[in-house]
C-alpha atoms as a PDB file:
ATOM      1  CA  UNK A   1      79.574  84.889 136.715  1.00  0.00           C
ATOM      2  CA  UNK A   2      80.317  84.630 140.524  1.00  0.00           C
ATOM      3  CA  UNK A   3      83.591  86.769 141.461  1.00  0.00           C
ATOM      4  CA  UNK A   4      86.149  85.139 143.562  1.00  0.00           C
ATOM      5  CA  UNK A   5      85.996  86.641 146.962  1.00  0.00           C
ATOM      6  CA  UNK A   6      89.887  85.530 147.128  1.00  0.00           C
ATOM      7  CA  UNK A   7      92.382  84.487 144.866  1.00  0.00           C
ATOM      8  CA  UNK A   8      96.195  83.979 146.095  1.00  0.00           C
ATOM      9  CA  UNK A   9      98.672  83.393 142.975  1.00  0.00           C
ATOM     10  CA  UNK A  10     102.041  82.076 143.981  1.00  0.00           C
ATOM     11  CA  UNK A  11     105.350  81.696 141.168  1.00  0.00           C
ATOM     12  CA  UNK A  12     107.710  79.146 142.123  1.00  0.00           C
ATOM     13  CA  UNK A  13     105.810  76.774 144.398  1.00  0.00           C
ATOM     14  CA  UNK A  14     108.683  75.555 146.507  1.00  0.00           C
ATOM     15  CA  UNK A  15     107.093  72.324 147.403  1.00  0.00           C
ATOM     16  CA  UNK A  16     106.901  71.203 143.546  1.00  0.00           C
ATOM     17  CA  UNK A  17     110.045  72.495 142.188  1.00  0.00           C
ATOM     18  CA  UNK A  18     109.916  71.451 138.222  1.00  0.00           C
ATOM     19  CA  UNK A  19     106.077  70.522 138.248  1.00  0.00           C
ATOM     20  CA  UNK A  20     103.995  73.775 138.641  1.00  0.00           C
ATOM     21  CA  UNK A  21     104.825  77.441 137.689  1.00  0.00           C
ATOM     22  CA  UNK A  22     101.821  78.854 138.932  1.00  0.00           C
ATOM     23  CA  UNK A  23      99.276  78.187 141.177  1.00  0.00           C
ATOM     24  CA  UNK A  24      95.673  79.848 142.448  1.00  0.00           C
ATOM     25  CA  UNK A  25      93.819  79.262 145.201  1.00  0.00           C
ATOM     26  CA  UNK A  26      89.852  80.724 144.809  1.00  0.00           C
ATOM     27  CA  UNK A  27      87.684  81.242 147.176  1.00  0.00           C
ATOM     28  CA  UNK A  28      84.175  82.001 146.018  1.00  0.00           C
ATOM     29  CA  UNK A  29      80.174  82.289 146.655  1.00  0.00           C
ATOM     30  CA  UNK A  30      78.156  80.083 144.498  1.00  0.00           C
ATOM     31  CA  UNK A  31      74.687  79.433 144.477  1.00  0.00           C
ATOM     32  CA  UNK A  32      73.342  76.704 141.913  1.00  0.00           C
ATOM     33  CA  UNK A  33      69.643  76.665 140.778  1.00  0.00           C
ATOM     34  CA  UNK A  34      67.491  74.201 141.442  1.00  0.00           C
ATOM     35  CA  UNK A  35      68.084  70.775 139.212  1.00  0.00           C
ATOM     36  CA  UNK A  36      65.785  68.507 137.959  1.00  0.00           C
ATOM     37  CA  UNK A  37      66.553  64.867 137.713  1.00  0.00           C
ATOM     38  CA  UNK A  38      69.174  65.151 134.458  1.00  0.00           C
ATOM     39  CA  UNK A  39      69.505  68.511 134.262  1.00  0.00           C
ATOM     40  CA  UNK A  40      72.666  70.310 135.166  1.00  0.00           C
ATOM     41  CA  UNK A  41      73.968  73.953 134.784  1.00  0.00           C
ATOM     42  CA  UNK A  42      77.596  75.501 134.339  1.00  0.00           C
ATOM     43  CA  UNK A  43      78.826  78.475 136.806  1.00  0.00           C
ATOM     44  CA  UNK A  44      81.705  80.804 136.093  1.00  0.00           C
ATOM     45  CA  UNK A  45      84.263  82.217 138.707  1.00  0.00           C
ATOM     46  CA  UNK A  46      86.060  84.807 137.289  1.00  0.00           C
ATOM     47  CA  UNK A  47      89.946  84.203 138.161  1.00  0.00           C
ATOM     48  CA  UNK A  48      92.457  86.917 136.935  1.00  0.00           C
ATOM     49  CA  UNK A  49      95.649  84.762 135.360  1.00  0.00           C
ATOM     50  CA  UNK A  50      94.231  81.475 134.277  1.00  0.00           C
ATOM     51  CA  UNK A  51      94.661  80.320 131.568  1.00  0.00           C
ATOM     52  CA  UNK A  52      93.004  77.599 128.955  1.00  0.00           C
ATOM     53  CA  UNK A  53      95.262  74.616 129.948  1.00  0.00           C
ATOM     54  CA  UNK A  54      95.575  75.149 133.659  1.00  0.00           C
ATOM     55  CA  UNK A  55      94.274  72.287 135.264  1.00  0.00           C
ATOM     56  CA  UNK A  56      91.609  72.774 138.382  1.00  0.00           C
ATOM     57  CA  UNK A  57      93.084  70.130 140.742  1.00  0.00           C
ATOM     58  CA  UNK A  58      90.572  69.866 143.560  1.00  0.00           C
ATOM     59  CA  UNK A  59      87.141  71.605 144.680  1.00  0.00           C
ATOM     60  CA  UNK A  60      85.644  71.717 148.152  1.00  0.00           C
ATOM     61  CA  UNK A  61      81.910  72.721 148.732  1.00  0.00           C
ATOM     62  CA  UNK A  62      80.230  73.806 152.160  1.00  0.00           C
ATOM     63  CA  UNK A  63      77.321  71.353 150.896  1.00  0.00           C
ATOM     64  CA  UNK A  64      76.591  67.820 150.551  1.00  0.00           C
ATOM     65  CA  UNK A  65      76.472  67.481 146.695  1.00  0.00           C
ATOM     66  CA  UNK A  66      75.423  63.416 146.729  1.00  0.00           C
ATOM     67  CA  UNK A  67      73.741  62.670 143.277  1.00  0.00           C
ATOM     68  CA  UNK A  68      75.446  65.586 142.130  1.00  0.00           C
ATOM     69  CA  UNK A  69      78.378  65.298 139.649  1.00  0.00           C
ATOM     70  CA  UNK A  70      80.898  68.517 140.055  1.00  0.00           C
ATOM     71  CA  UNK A  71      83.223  68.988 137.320  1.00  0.00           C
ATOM     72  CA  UNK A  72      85.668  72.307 137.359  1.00  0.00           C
ATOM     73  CA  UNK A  73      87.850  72.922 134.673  1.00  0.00           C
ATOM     74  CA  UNK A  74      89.246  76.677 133.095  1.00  0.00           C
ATOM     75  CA  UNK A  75      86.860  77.544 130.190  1.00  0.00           C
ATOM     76  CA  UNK A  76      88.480  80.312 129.503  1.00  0.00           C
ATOM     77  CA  UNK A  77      91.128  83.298 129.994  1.00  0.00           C
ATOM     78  CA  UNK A  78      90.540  84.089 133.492  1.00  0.00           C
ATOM     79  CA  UNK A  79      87.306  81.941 134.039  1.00  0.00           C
ATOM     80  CA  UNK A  80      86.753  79.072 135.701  1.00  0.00           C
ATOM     81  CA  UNK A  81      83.646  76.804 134.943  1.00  0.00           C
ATOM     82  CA  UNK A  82      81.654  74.198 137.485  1.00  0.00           C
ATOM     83  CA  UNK A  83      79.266  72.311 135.771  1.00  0.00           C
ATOM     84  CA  UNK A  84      77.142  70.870 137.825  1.00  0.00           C
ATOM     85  CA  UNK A  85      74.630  67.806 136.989  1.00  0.00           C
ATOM     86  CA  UNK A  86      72.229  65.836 139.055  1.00  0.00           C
ATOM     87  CA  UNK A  87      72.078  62.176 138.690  1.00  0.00           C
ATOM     88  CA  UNK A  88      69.835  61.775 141.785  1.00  0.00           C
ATOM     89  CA  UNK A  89      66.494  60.849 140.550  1.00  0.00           C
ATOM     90  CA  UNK A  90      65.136  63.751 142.230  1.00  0.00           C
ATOM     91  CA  UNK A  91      65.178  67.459 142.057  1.00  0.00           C
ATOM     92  CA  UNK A  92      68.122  69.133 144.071  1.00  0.00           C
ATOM     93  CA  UNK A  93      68.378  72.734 145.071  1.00  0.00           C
ATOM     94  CA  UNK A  94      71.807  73.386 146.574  1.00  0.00           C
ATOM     95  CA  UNK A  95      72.023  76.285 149.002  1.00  0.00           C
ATOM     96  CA  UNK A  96      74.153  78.995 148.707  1.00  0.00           C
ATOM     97  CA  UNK A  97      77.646  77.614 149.975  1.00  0.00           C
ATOM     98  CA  UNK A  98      81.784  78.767 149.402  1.00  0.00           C
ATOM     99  CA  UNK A  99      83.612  76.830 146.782  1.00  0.00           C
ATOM    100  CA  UNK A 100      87.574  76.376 147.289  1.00  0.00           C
ATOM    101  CA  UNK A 101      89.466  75.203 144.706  1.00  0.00           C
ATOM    102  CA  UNK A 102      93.012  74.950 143.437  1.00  0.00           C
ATOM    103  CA  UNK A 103      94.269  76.184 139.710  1.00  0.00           C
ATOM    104  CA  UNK A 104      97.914  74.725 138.519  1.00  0.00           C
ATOM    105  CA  UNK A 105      99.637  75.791 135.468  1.00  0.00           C
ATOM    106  CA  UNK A 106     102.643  72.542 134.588  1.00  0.00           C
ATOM    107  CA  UNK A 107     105.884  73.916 133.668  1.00  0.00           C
END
């Protein structure tokens, strides 16, 4: 499991009145093996406050992830998961690189 280097919770979320009560923004180090055509693996980020039903709206990597399907979702009680799975025809061995994403809880 990766820990988040940063991770800013916010109540209220003045810009969405009525739609989110919660929201995290995670900043973390990941570093994915190396895929083989097919193959994919699942990282954890551990995230104090989330919970199963928060919804991971959007992820930004500091690497070109073409043939790469990225999928983030909350796992669990205070992790969040990114599976990633090559589709590239080739092997792919992502470098190191920071992950931001956002976490929203709905009212």
């Amino acid at each position: 499991m990766a820990a988040a280097t940063a991770v800013v919770s916010r109540r209220g979320n003045d810009s969405f009145r009525g739609v989110f009560s919660d929201t995290w923004s995670v900043t973390a180090t990941l570093n994915a093996s190396s895929l083989a055509d097919g193959a994919g693996e699942t990282n954890t980020i551990a995230v104090p406050g989330v919970k199963l039903g928060d919804i991971v709206m959007n992820i930004s990597m500091g690497v070109d992830v073409s043939g790469i399907s990225v999928t983030p979702y909350v796992s669990a009680a205070d992790v969040v998961s990114i599976r990633f799975q090559n589709e590239s025809l080739s092997t792919v061995d992502l470098a190191s690189t920071t992950i931001k994403c956002v976490v929203v809880r709905l009212v």
